[in-house]
C-alpha atoms as a PDB file:
ATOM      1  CA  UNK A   1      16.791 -15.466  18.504  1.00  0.00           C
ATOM      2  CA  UNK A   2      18.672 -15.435  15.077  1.00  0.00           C
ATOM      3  CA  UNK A   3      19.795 -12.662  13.057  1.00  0.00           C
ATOM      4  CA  UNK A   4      18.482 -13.594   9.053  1.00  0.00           C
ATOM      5  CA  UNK A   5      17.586 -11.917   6.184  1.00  0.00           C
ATOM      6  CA  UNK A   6      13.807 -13.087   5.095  1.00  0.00           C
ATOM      7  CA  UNK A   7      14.007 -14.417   1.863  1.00  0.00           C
ATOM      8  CA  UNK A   8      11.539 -12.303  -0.781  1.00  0.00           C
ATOM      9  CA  UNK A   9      10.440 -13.785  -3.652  1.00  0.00           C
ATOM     10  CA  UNK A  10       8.380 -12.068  -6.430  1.00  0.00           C
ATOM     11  CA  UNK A  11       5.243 -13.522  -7.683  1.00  0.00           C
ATOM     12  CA  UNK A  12       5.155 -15.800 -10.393  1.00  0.00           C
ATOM     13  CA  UNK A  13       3.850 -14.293 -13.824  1.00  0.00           C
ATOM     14  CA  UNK A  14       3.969 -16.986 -16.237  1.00  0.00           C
ATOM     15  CA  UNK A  15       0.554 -17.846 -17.205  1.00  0.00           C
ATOM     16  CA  UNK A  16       1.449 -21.549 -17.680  1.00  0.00           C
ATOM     17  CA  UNK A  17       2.828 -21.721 -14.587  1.00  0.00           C
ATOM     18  CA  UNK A  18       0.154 -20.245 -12.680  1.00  0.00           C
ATOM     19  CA  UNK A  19      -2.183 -22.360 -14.582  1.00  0.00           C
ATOM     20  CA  UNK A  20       0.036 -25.266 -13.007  1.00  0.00           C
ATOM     21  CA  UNK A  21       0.114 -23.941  -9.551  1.00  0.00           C
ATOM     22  CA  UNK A  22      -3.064 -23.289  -9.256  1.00  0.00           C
ATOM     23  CA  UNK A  23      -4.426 -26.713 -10.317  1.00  0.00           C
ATOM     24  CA  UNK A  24      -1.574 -28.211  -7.750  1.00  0.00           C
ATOM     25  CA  UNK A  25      -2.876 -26.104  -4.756  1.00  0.00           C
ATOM     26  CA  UNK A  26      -6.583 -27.098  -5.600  1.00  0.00           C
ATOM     27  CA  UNK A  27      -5.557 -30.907  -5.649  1.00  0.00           C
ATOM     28  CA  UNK A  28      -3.634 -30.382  -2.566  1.00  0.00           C
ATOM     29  CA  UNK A  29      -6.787 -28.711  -0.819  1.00  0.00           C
ATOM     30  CA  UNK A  30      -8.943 -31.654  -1.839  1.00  0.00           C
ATOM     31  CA  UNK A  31      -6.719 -34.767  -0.797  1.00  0.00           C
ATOM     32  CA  UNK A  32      -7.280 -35.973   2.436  1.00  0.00           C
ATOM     33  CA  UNK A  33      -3.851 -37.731   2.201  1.00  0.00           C
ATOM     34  CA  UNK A  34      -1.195 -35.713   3.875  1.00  0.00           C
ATOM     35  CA  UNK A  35       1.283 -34.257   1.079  1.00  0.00           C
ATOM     36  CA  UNK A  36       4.704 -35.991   0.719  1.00  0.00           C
ATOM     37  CA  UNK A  37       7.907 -34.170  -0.275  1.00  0.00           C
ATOM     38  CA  UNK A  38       9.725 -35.835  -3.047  1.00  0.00           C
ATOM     39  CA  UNK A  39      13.881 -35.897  -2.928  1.00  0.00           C
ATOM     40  CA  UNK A  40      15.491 -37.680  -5.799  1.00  0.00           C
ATOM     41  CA  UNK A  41      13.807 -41.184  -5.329  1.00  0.00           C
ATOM     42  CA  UNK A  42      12.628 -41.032  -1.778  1.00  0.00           C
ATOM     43  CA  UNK A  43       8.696 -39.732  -0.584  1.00  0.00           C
ATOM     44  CA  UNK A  44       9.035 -38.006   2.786  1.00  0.00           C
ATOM     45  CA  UNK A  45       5.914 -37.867   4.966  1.00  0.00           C
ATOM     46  CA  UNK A  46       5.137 -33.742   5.895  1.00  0.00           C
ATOM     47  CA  UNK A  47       4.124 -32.913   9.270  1.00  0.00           C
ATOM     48  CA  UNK A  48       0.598 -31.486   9.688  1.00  0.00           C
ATOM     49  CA  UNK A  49       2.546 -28.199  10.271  1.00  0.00           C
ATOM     50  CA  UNK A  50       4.605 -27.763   7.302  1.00  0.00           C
ATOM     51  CA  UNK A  51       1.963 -29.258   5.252  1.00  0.00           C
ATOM     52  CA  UNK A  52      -0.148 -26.267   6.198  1.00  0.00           C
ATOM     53  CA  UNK A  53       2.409 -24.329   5.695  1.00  0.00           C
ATOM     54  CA  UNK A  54       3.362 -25.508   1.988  1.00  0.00           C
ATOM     55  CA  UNK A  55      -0.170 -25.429   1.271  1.00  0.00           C
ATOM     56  CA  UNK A  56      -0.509 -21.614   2.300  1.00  0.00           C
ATOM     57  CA  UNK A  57       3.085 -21.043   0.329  1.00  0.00           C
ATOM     58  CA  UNK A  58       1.769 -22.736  -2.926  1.00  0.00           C
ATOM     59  CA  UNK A  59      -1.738 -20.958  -2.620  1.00  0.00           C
ATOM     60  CA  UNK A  60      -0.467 -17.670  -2.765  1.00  0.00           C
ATOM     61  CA  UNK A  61       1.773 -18.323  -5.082  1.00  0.00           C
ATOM     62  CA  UNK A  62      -1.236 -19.452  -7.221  1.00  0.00           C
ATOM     63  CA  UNK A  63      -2.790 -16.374  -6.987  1.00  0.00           C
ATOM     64  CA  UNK A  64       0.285 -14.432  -8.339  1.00  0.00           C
ATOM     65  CA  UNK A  65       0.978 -12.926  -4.827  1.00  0.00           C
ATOM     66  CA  UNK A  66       5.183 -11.892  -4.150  1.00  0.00           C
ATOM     67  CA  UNK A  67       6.060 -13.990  -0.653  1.00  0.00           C
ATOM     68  CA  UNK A  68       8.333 -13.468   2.352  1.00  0.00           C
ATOM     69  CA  UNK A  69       9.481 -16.595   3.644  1.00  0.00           C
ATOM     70  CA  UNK A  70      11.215 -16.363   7.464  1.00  0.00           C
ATOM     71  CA  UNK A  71      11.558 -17.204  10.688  1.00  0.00           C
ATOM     72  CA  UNK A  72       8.867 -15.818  13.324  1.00  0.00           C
ATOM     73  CA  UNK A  73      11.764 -15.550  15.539  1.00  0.00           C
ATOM     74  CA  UNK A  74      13.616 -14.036  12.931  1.00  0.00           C
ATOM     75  CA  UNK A  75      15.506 -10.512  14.194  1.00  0.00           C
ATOM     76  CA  UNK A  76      15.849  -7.512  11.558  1.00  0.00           C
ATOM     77  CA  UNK A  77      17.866  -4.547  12.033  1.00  0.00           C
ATOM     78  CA  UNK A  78      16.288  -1.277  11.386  1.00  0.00           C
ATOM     79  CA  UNK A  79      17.711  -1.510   7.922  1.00  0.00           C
ATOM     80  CA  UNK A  80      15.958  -4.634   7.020  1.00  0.00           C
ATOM     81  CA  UNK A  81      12.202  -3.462   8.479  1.00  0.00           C
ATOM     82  CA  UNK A  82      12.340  -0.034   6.479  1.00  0.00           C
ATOM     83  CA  UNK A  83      13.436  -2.411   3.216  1.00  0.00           C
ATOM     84  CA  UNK A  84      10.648  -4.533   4.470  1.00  0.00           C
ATOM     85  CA  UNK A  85       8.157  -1.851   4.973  1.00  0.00           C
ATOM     86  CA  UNK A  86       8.714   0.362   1.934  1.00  0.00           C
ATOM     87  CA  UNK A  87       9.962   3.505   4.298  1.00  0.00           C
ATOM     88  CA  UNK A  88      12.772   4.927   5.352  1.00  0.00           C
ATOM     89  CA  UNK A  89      15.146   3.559   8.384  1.00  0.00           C
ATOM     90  CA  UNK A  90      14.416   6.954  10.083  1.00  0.00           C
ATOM     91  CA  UNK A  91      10.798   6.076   9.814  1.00  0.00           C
ATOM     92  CA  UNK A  92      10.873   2.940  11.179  1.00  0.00           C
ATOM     93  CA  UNK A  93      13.519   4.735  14.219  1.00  0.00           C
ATOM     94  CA  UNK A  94      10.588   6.832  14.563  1.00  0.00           C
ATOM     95  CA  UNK A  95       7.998   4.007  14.871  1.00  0.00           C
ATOM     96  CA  UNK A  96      10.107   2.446  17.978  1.00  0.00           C
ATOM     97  CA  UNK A  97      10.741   5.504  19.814  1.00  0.00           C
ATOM     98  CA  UNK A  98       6.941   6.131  19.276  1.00  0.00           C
ATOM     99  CA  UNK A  99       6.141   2.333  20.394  1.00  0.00           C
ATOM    100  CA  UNK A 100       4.212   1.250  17.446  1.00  0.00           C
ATOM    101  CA  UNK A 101       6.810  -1.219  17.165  1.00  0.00           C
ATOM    102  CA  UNK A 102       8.290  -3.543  20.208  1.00  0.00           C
ATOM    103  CA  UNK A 103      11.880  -4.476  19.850  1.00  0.00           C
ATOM    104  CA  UNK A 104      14.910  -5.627  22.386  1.00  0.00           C
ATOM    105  CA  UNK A 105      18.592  -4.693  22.338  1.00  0.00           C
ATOM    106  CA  UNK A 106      21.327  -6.682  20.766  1.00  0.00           C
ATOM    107  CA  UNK A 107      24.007  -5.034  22.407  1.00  0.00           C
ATOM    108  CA  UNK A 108      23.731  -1.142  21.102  1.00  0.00           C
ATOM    109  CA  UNK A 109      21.507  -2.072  18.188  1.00  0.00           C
ATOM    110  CA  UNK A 110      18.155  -1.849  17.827  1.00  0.00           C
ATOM    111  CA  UNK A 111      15.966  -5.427  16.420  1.00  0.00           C
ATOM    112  CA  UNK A 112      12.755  -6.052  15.303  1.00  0.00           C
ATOM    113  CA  UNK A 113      10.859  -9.419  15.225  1.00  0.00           C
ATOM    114  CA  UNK A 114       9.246 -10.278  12.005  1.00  0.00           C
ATOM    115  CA  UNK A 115       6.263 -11.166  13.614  1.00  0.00           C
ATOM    116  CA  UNK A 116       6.088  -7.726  14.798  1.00  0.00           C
ATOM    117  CA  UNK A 117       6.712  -6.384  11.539  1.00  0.00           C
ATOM    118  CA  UNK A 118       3.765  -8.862  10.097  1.00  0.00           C
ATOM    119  CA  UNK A 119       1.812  -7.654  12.988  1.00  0.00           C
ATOM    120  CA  UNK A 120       2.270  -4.258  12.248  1.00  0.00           C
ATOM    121  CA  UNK A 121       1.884  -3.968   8.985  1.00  0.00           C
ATOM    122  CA  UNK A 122      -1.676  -5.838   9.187  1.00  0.00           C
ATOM    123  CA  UNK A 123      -2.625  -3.141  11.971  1.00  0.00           C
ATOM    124  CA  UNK A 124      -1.812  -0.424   9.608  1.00  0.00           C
ATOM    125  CA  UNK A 125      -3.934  -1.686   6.444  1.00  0.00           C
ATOM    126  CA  UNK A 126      -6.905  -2.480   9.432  1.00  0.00           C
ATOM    127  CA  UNK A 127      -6.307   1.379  10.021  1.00  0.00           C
ATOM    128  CA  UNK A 128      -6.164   2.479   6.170  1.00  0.00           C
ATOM    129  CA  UNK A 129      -8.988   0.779   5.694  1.00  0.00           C
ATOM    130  CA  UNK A 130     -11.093   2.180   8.181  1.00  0.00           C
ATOM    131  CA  UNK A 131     -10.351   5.364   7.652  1.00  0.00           C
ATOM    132  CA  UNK A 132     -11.028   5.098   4.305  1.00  0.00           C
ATOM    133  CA  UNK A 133     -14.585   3.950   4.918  1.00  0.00           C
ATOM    134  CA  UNK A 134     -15.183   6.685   6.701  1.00  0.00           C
ATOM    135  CA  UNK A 135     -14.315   8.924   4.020  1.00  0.00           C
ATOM    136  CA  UNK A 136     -16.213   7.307   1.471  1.00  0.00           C
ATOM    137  CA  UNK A 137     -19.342   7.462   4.181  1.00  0.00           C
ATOM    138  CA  UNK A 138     -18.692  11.351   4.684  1.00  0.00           C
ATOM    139  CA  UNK A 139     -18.126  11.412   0.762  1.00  0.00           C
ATOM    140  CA  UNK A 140     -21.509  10.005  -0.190  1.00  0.00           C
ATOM    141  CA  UNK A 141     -23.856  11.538   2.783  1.00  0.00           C
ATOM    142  CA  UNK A 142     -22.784  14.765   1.449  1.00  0.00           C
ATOM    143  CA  UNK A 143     -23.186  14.650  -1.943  1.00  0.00           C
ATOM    144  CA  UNK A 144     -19.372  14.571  -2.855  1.00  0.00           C
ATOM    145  CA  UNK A 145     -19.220  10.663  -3.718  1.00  0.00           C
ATOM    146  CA  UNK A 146     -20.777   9.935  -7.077  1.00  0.00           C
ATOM    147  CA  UNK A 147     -21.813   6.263  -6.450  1.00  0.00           C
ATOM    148  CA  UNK A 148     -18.942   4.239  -8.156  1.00  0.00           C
ATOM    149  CA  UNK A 149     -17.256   1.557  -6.326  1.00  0.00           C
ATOM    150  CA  UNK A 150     -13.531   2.409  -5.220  1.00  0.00           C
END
Protein backbone atom coordinates (compact mmCIF):
# COMPACT_ATOMS: atom_id res chain seq x y z
CA UNK A 1 0.00 0.00 0.00
CA UNK A 2 1.17 3.62 -0.89
CA UNK A 3 1.24 6.61 1.14
CA UNK A 4 -0.54 9.68 -1.33
CA UNK A 5 -2.30 12.60 -0.92
CA UNK A 6 -5.85 12.30 -2.96
CA UNK A 7 -5.95 14.91 -5.29
CA UNK A 8 -9.27 17.38 -4.64
CA UNK A 9 -10.51 19.29 -7.18
CA UNK A 10 -13.38 21.85 -6.88
CA UNK A 11 -16.28 21.78 -9.14
CA UNK A 12 -16.34 23.54 -12.21
CA UNK A 13 -18.56 26.83 -12.22
CA UNK A 14 -18.28 28.25 -15.54
CA UNK A 15 -21.52 28.03 -17.19
CA UNK A 16 -19.92 27.55 -20.65
CA UNK A 17 -17.99 25.00 -19.51
CA UNK A 18 -20.54 23.03 -17.88
CA UNK A 19 -22.64 23.55 -20.86
CA UNK A 20 -19.57 21.76 -22.66
CA UNK A 21 -19.16 19.01 -20.21
CA UNK A 22 -22.30 18.15 -19.99
CA UNK A 23 -23.02 17.73 -23.73
CA UNK A 24 -19.48 15.63 -23.78
CA UNK A 25 -20.65 13.20 -20.98
CA UNK A 26 -24.13 12.75 -22.76
CA UNK A 27 -22.29 11.88 -26.14
CA UNK A 28 -20.01 9.68 -24.28
CA UNK A 29 -23.08 7.81 -22.60
CA UNK A 30 -24.66 7.30 -26.01
CA UNK A 31 -21.64 5.94 -28.18
CA UNK A 32 -21.31 2.46 -28.25
CA UNK A 33 -17.67 2.99 -29.43
CA UNK A 34 -15.28 2.73 -26.58
CA UNK A 35 -13.76 6.37 -25.83
CA UNK A 36 -10.16 7.01 -27.04
CA UNK A 37 -7.69 9.28 -25.22
CA UNK A 38 -6.08 11.77 -27.45
CA UNK A 39 -2.07 12.67 -26.84
CA UNK A 40 -0.65 15.16 -29.25
CA UNK A 41 -1.38 13.24 -32.58
CA UNK A 42 -1.89 9.73 -31.37
CA UNK A 43 -5.73 8.05 -30.35
CA UNK A 44 -5.18 5.57 -27.52
CA UNK A 45 -7.80 2.84 -27.10
CA UNK A 46 -9.31 3.06 -23.08
CA UNK A 47 -9.85 -0.04 -21.29
CA UNK A 48 -13.47 -0.86 -20.36
CA UNK A 49 -12.24 0.10 -16.82
CA UNK A 50 -10.91 3.48 -17.15
CA UNK A 51 -13.48 4.24 -19.65
CA UNK A 52 -16.00 3.77 -16.87
CA UNK A 53 -14.09 5.46 -14.87
CA UNK A 54 -13.59 8.74 -17.11
CA UNK A 55 -17.12 8.54 -17.83
CA UNK A 56 -18.12 8.69 -14.00
CA UNK A 57 -15.17 11.57 -13.61
CA UNK A 58 -16.64 13.71 -16.52
CA UNK A 59 -20.34 13.10 -15.30
CA UNK A 60 -19.90 14.56 -12.12
CA UNK A 61 -18.03 17.05 -13.20
CA UNK A 62 -21.05 17.92 -15.45
CA UNK A 63 -23.19 18.26 -12.76
CA UNK A 64 -20.93 20.87 -10.97
CA UNK A 65 -19.97 18.28 -8.24
CA UNK A 66 -16.06 19.02 -6.41
CA UNK A 67 -14.10 15.38 -6.99
CA UNK A 68 -11.50 13.35 -5.11
CA UNK A 69 -9.46 11.48 -7.37
CA UNK A 70 -7.15 8.48 -5.55
CA UNK A 71 -6.04 5.34 -5.14
CA UNK A 72 -8.45 2.68 -3.35
CA UNK A 73 -5.33 1.45 -1.88
CA UNK A 74 -4.38 4.77 -1.12
CA UNK A 75 -3.14 5.16 2.87
CA UNK A 76 -3.98 8.59 4.77
CA UNK A 77 -2.63 9.57 7.98
CA UNK A 78 -5.00 10.78 10.54
CA UNK A 79 -4.22 14.24 9.33
CA UNK A 80 -5.36 13.67 5.86
CA UNK A 81 -8.95 11.76 6.88
CA UNK A 82 -9.96 14.69 9.37
CA UNK A 83 -8.97 17.22 6.19
CA UNK A 84 -10.93 14.72 4.25
CA UNK A 85 -13.82 14.47 6.52
CA UNK A 86 -14.35 18.08 7.59
CA UNK A 87 -13.44 17.18 11.51
CA UNK A 88 -10.88 17.35 13.62
CA UNK A 89 -7.74 14.74 13.78
CA UNK A 90 -8.90 14.04 17.40
CA UNK A 91 -12.21 13.12 15.95
CA UNK A 92 -11.18 10.92 13.54
CA UNK A 93 -8.50 9.34 16.67
CA UNK A 94 -11.72 8.94 18.28
CA UNK A 95 -13.50 7.14 15.38
CA UNK A 96 -10.56 4.33 15.35
CA UNK A 97 -10.31 3.74 18.92
CA UNK A 98 -14.18 3.49 18.73
CA UNK A 99 -13.88 1.09 15.49
CA UNK A 100 -16.02 2.99 13.16
CA UNK A 101 -13.03 3.13 11.18
CA UNK A 102 -10.53 -0.01 10.32
CA UNK A 103 -6.95 0.92 9.88
CA UNK A 104 -3.32 -1.01 10.17
CA UNK A 105 -0.02 0.24 11.57
CA UNK A 106 2.76 1.75 9.60
CA UNK A 107 5.25 1.42 12.11
CA UNK A 108 3.86 3.75 15.20
CA UNK A 109 1.41 5.58 12.98
CA UNK A 110 -1.91 5.15 12.55
CA UNK A 111 -3.45 4.80 8.42
CA UNK A 112 -6.58 4.83 6.96
CA UNK A 113 -7.65 3.40 3.54
CA UNK A 114 -9.58 5.69 1.37
CA UNK A 115 -11.94 3.20 0.66
CA UNK A 116 -12.67 3.12 4.22
CA UNK A 117 -12.98 6.68 4.42
CA UNK A 118 -15.50 6.51 1.17
CA UNK A 119 -17.11 3.74 3.00
CA UNK A 120 -17.58 5.58 5.95
CA UNK A 121 -18.61 8.57 5.02
CA UNK A 122 -21.55 6.93 2.82
CA UNK A 123 -22.56 4.96 6.14
CA UNK A 124 -22.84 8.17 7.95
CA UNK A 125 -25.16 10.16 5.35
CA UNK A 126 -27.27 6.43 5.21
CA UNK A 127 -27.47 7.23 9.08
CA UNK A 128 -28.29 11.14 8.76
CA UNK A 129 -30.69 10.35 6.60
CA UNK A 130 -32.57 7.98 8.44
CA UNK A 131 -32.68 9.62 11.31
CA UNK A 132 -33.88 12.45 9.79
CA UNK A 133 -36.91 10.65 8.40
CA UNK A 134 -37.77 9.70 11.46
CA UNK A 135 -37.94 13.07 12.72
CA UNK A 136 -39.86 14.44 10.05
CA UNK A 137 -42.39 11.22 10.66
CA UNK A 138 -42.56 12.12 14.53
CA UNK A 139 -42.75 15.88 13.30
CA UNK A 140 -45.84 15.48 11.15
CA UNK A 141 -47.89 12.64 13.25
CA UNK A 142 -47.84 15.12 15.93
CA UNK A 143 -48.82 18.10 14.57
CA UNK A 144 -45.32 19.86 14.76
CA UNK A 145 -44.44 19.49 10.87
CA UNK A 146 -46.38 21.97 8.78
CA UNK A 147 -46.42 20.00 5.45
CA UNK A 148 -43.53 21.66 3.42
CA UNK A 149 -40.97 19.57 1.84
CA UNK A 150 -37.40 19.75 3.58
Amino acid sequence: MTLLSPHATDAVVDTSTLSTLRSAAERLHASAAPPRLLVGDDAIALPDEVADAVRDLLERFANGESVVIGSARTLLTTSQVADFLGVSRSFVVNLIDGGKLDYEYRGTHRRVSLTEVVRYLEESKRERRTKLDIVADVAARTGGYDGDPF
